[in-house]
C-alpha atoms as a PDB file:
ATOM      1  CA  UNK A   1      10.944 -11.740  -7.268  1.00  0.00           C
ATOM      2  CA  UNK A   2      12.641 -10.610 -10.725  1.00  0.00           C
ATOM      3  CA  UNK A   3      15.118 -11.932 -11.918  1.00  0.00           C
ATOM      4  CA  UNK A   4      18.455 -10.915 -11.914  1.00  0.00           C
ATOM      5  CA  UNK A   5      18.709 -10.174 -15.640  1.00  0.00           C
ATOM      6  CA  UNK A   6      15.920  -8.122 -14.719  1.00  0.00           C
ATOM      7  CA  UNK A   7      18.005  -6.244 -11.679  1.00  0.00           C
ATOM      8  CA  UNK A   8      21.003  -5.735 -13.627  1.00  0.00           C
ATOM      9  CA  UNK A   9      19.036  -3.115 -16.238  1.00  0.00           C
ATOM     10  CA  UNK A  10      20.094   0.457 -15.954  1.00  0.00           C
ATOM     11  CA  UNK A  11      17.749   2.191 -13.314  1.00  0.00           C
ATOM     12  CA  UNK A  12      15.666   4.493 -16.451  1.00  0.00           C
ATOM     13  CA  UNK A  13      14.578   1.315 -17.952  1.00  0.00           C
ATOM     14  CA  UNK A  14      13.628  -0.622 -15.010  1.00  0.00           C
ATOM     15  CA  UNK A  15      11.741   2.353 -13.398  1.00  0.00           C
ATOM     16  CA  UNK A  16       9.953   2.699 -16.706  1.00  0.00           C
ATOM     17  CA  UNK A  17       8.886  -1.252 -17.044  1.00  0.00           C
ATOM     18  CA  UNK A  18       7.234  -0.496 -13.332  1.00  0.00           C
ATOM     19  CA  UNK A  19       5.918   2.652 -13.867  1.00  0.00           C
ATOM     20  CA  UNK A  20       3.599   1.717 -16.795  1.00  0.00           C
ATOM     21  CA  UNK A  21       2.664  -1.597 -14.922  1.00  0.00           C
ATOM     22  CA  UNK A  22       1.527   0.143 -11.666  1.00  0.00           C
ATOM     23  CA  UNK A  23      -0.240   2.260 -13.696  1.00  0.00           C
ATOM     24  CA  UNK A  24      -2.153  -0.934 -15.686  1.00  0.00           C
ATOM     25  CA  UNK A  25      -2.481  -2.619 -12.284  1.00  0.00           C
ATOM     26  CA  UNK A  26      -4.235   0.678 -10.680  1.00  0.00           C
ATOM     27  CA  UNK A  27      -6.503   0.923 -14.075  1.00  0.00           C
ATOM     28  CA  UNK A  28      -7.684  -2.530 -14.555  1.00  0.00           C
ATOM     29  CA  UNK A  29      -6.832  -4.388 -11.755  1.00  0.00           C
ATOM     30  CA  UNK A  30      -5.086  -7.501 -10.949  1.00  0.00           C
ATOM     31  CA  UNK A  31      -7.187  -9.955 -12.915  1.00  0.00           C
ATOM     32  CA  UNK A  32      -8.358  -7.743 -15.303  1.00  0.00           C
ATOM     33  CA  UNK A  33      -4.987  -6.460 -16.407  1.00  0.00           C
ATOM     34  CA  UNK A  34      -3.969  -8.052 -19.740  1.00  0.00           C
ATOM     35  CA  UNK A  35      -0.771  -9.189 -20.086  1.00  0.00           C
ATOM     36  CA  UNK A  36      -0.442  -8.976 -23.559  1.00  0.00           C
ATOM     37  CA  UNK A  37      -2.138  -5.588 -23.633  1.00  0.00           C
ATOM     38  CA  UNK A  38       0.171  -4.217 -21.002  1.00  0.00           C
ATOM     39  CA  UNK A  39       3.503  -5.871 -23.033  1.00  0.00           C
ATOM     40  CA  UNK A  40       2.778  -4.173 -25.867  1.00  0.00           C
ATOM     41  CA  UNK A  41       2.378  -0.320 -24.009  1.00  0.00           C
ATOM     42  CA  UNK A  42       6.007  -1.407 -22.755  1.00  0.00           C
ATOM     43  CA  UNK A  43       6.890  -2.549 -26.006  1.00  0.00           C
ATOM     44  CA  UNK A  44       8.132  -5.517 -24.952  1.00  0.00           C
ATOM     45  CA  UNK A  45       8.070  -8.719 -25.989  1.00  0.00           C
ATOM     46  CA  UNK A  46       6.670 -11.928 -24.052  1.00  0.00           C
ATOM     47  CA  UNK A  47       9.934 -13.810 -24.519  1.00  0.00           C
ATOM     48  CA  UNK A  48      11.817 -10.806 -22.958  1.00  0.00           C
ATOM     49  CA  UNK A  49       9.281 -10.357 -20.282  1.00  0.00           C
ATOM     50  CA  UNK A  50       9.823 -14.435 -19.276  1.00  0.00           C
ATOM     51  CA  UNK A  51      13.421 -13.253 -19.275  1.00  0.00           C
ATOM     52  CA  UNK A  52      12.537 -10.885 -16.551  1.00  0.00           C
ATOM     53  CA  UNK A  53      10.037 -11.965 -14.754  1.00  0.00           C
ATOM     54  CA  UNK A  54       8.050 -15.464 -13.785  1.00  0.00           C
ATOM     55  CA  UNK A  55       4.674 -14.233 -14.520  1.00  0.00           C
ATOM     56  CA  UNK A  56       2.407 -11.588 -14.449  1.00  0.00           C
ATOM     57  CA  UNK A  57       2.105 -12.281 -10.332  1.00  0.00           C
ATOM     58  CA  UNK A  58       6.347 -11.579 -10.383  1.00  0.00           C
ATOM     59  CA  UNK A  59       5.511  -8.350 -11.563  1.00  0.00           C
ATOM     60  CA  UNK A  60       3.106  -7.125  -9.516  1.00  0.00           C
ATOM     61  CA  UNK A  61       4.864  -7.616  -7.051  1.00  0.00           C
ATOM     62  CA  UNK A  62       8.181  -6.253  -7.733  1.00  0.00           C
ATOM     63  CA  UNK A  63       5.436  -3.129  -8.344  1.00  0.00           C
ATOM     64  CA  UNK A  64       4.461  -3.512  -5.039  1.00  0.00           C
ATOM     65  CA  UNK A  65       8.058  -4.509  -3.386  1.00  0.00           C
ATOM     66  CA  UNK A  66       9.796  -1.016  -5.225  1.00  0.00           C
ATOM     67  CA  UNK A  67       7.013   0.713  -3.218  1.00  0.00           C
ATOM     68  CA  UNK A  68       7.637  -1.005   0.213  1.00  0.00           C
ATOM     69  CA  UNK A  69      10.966  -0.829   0.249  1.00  0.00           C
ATOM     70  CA  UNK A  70      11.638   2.592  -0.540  1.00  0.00           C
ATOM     71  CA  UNK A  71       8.558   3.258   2.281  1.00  0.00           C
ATOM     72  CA  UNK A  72      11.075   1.283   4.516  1.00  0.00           C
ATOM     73  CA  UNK A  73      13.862   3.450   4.113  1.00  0.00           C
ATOM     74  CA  UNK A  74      11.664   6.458   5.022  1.00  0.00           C
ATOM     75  CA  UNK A  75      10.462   5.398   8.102  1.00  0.00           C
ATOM     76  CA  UNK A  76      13.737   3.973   9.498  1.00  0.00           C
ATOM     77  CA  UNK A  77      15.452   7.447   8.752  1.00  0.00           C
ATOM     78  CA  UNK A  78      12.559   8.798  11.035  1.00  0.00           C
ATOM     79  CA  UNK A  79      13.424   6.316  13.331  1.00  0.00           C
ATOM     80  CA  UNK A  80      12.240   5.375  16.700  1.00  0.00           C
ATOM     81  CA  UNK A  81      11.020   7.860  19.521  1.00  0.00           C
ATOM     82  CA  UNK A  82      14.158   9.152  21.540  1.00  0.00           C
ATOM     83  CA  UNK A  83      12.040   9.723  24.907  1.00  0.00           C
ATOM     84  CA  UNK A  84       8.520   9.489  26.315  1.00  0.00           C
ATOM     85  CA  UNK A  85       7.373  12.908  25.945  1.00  0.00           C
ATOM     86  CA  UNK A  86       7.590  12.727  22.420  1.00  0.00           C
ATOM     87  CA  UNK A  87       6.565   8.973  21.550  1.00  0.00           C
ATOM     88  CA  UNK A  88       3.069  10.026  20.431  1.00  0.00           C
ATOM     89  CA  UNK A  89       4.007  12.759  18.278  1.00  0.00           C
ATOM     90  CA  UNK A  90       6.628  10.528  16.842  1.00  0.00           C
ATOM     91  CA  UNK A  91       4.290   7.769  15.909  1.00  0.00           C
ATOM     92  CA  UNK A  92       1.952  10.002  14.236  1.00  0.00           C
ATOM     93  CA  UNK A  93       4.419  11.533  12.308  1.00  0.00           C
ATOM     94  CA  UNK A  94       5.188   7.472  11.235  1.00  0.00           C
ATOM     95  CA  UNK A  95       1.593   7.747  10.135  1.00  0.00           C
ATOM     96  CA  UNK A  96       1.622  10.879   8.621  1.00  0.00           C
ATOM     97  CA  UNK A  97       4.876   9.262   7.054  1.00  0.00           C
ATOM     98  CA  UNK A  98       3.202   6.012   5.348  1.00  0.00           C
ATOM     99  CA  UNK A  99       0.067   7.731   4.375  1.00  0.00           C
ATOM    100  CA  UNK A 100       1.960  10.676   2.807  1.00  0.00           C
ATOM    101  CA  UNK A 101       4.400   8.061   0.897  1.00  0.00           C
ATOM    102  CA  UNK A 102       1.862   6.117  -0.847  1.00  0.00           C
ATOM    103  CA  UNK A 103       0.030   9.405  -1.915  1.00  0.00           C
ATOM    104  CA  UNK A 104       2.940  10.728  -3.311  1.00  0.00           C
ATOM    105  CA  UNK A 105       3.841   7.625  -5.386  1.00  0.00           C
ATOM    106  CA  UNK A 106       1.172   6.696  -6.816  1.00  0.00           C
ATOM    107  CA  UNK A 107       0.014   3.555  -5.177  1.00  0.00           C
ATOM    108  CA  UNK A 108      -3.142   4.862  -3.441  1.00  0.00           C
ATOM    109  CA  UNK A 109      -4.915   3.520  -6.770  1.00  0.00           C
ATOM    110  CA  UNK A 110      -2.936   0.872  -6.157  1.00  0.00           C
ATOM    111  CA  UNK A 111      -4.289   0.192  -2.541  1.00  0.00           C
ATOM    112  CA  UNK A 112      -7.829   1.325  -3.844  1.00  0.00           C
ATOM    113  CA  UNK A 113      -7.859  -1.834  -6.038  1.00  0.00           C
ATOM    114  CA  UNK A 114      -6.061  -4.273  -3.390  1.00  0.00           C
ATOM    115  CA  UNK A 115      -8.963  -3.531  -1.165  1.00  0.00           C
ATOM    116  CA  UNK A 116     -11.938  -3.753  -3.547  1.00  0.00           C
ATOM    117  CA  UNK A 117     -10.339  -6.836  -5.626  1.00  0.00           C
ATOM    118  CA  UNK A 118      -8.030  -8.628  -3.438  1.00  0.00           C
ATOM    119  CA  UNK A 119     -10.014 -10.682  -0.476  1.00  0.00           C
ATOM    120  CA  UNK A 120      -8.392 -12.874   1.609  1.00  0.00           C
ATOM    121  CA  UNK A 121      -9.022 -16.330  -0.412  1.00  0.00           C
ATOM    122  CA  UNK A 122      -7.165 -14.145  -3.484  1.00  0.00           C
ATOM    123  CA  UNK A 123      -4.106 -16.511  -4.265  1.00  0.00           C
ATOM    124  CA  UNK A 124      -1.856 -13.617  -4.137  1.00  0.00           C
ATOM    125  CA  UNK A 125      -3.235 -12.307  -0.828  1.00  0.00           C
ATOM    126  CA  UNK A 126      -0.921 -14.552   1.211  1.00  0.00           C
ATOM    127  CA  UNK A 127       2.078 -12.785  -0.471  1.00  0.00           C
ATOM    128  CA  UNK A 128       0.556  -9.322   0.331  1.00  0.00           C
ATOM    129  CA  UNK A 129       0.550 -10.340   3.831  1.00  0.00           C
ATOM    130  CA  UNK A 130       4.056 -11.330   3.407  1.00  0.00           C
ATOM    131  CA  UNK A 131       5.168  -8.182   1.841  1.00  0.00           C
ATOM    132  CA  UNK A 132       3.977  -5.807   4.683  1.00  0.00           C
ATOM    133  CA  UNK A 133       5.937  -7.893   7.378  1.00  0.00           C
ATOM    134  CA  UNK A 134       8.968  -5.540   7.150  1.00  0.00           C
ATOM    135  CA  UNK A 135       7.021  -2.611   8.063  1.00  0.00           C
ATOM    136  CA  UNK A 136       4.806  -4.631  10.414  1.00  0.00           C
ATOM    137  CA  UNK A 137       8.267  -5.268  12.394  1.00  0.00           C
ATOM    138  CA  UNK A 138       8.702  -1.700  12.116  1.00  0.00           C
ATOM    139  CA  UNK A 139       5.844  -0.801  14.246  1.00  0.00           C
ATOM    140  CA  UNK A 140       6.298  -3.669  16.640  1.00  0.00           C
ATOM    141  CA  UNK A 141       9.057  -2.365  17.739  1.00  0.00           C
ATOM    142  CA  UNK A 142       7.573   0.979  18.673  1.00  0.00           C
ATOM    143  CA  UNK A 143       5.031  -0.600  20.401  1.00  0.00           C
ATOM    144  CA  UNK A 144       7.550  -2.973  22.087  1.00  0.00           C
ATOM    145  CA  UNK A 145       9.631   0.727  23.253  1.00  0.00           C
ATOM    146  CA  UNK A 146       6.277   2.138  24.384  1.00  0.00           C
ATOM    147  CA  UNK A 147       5.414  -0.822  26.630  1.00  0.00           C
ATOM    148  CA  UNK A 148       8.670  -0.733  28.394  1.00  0.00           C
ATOM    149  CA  UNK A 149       8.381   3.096  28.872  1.00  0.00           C
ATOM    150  CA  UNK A 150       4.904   2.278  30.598  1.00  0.00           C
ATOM    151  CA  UNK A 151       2.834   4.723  27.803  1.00  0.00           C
ATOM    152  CA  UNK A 152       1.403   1.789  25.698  1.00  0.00           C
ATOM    153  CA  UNK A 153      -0.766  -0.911  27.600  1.00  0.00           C
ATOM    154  CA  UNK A 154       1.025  -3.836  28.716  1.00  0.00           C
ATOM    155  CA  UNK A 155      -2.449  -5.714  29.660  1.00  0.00           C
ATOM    156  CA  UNK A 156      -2.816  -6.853  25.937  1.00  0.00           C
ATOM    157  CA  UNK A 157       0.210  -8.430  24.059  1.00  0.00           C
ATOM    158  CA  UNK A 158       2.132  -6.254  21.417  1.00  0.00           C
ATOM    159  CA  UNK A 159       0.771  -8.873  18.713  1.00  0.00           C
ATOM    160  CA  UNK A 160      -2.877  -8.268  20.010  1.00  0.00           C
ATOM    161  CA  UNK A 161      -2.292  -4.569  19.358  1.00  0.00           C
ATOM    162  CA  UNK A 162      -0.739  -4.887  16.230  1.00  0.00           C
ATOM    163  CA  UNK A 163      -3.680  -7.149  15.147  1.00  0.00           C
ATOM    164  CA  UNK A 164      -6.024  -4.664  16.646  1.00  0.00           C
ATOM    165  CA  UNK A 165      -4.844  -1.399  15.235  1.00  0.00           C
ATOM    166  CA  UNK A 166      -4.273  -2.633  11.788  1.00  0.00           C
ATOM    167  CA  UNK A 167      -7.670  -3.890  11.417  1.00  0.00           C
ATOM    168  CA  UNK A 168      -9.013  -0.572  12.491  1.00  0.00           C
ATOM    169  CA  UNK A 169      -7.034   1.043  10.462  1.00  0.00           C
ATOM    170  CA  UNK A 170      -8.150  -1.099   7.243  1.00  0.00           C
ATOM    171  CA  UNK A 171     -11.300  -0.477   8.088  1.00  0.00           C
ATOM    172  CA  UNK A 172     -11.071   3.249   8.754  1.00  0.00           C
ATOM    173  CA  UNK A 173      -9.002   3.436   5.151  1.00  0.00           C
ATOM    174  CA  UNK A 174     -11.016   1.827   3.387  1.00  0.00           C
ATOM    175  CA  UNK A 175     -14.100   4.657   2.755  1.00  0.00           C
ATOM    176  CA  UNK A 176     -10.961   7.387   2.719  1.00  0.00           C
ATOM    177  CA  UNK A 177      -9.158   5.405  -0.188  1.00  0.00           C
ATOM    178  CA  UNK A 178     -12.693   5.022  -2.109  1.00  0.00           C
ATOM    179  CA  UNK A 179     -12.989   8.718  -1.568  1.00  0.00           C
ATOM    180  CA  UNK A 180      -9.428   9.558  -2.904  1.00  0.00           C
ATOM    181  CA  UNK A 181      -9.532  11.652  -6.048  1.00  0.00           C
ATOM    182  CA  UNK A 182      -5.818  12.012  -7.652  1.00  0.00           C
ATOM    183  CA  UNK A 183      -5.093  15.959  -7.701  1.00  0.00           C
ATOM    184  CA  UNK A 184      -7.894  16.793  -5.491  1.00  0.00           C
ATOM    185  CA  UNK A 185      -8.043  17.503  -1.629  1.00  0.00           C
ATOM    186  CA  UNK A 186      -9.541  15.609   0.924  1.00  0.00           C
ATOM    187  CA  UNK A 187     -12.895  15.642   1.270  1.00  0.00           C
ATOM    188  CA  UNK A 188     -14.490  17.107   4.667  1.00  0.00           C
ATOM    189  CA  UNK A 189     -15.542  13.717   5.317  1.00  0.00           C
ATOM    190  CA  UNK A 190     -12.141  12.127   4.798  1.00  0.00           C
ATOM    191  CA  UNK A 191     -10.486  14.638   7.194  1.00  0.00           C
ATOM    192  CA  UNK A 192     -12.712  13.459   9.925  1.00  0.00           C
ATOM    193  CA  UNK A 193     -11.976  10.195   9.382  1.00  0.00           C
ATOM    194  CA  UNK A 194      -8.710  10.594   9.862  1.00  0.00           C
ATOM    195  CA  UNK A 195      -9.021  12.374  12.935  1.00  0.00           C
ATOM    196  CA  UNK A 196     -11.161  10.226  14.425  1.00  0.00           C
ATOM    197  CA  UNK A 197      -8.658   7.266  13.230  1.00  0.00           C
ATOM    198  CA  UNK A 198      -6.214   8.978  15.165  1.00  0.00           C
ATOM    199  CA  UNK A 199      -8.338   9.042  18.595  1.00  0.00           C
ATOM    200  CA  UNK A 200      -9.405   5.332  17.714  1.00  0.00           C
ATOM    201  CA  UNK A 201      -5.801   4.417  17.568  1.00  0.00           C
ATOM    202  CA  UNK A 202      -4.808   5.995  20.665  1.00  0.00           C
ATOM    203  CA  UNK A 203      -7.845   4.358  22.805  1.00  0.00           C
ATOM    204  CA  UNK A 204      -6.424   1.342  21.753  1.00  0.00           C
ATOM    205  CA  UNK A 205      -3.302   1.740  22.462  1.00  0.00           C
ATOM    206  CA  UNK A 206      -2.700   3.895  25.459  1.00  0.00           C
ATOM    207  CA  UNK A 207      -3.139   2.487  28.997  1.00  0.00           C
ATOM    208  CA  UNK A 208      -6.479   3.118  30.668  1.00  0.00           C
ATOM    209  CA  UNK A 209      -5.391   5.447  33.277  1.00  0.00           C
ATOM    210  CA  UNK A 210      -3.714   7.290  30.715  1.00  0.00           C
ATOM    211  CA  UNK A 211      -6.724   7.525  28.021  1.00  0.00           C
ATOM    212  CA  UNK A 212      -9.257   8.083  30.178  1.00  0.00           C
END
């Protein structure tokens, strides 16, 4: 993470520092960005950016950790279903919510190049994994409410489903977020992905009796 002398900027400059370095990061890519290139669009020197930040790793993901956090705060001021009848709707809204978010902020690019650059023996994919566990909590729980209200299946363990559902979802992302063109809409093939994501999700999730 930064460091503090980093943290203690005033919010303009900090947001600046990240902006231009999510942009890089979406442009190049991990590897490929240059770290002297991209210190000298910030106009910053290296000794100043060692003040800030470890390395060119740190960076990324305090990118990456602005995004998640703020994504965080979202979805817990949506909170958690209040009753059964609307569970479904409310977890598609969550979504809606998260997909929405990371249009909005720029960080589709930024997900574009995670996917095609970033495999799993990536040194930095462990920390990736480790970044998302906040939000994965977020939809354990959810899943934890639904299985006590008898609407999600109990046959399969709420870690099974999560496993389950977020590889589908990578999977089902992955063509949409090749697809994605900034300031254009969805193609008509990217719409029925996501519909079909949607029906994917809840044959996983809901009990037989109830999805059949």
């Amino acid at each position: 993470m930064p460091l503090n002398r980093f943290l203690n900027l005033p919010q303009e400059d900090r947001e600046r520092v990240l902006h231009i370095a999510k942009s890089q990061f979406a442009a190049h890519g991990y590897d490929n960005t240059s770290l002297n290139l991209l210190l000298k669009e910030i106009e910053l020197s290296k000794g100043q950016f060692y003040y800030w930040f470890e390395d060119k790793a740190d960076l990324f993901f305090t990118v990456m950790q602005e995004g998640l956090d703020a994504l965080q705060v979202r979805l817990e001021e949506h909170g958690l279903p209040k009753s059964k009848s609307e569970y479904w709707a409310h977890i598609h809204e969550s979504r809606l919510i998260a997909e929405g978010f990371w249009e909005k902020n720029g960080f589709l690019e930024i997900g574009k190049m995670i996917s095609q650059q970033i495999p799993a023996n990536h040194p930095i994919f462990p920390r990736l994994l480790e970044c998302g566990l906040p939000l994965q909590n977020h939809f354990r729980v959810g899943l934890e409410m639904g299985q006590e209200w008898g609407i999600v299946r109990t046959d399969l363990s709420v870690e099974v489903l999560l496993h389950l559902t977020e590889d589908v979802s990578d999977a089902f992302y992955k063509p949409m977020v090749h697809s994605y063109t900034s300031g254009l809409p969805p193609s008509d093939e990217t719409l029925a992905l996501h519909d079909l994501l949607g029906r994917t999700l809840l044959l996983i999730l809901q009990p037989l009796s109830e999805g059949e």
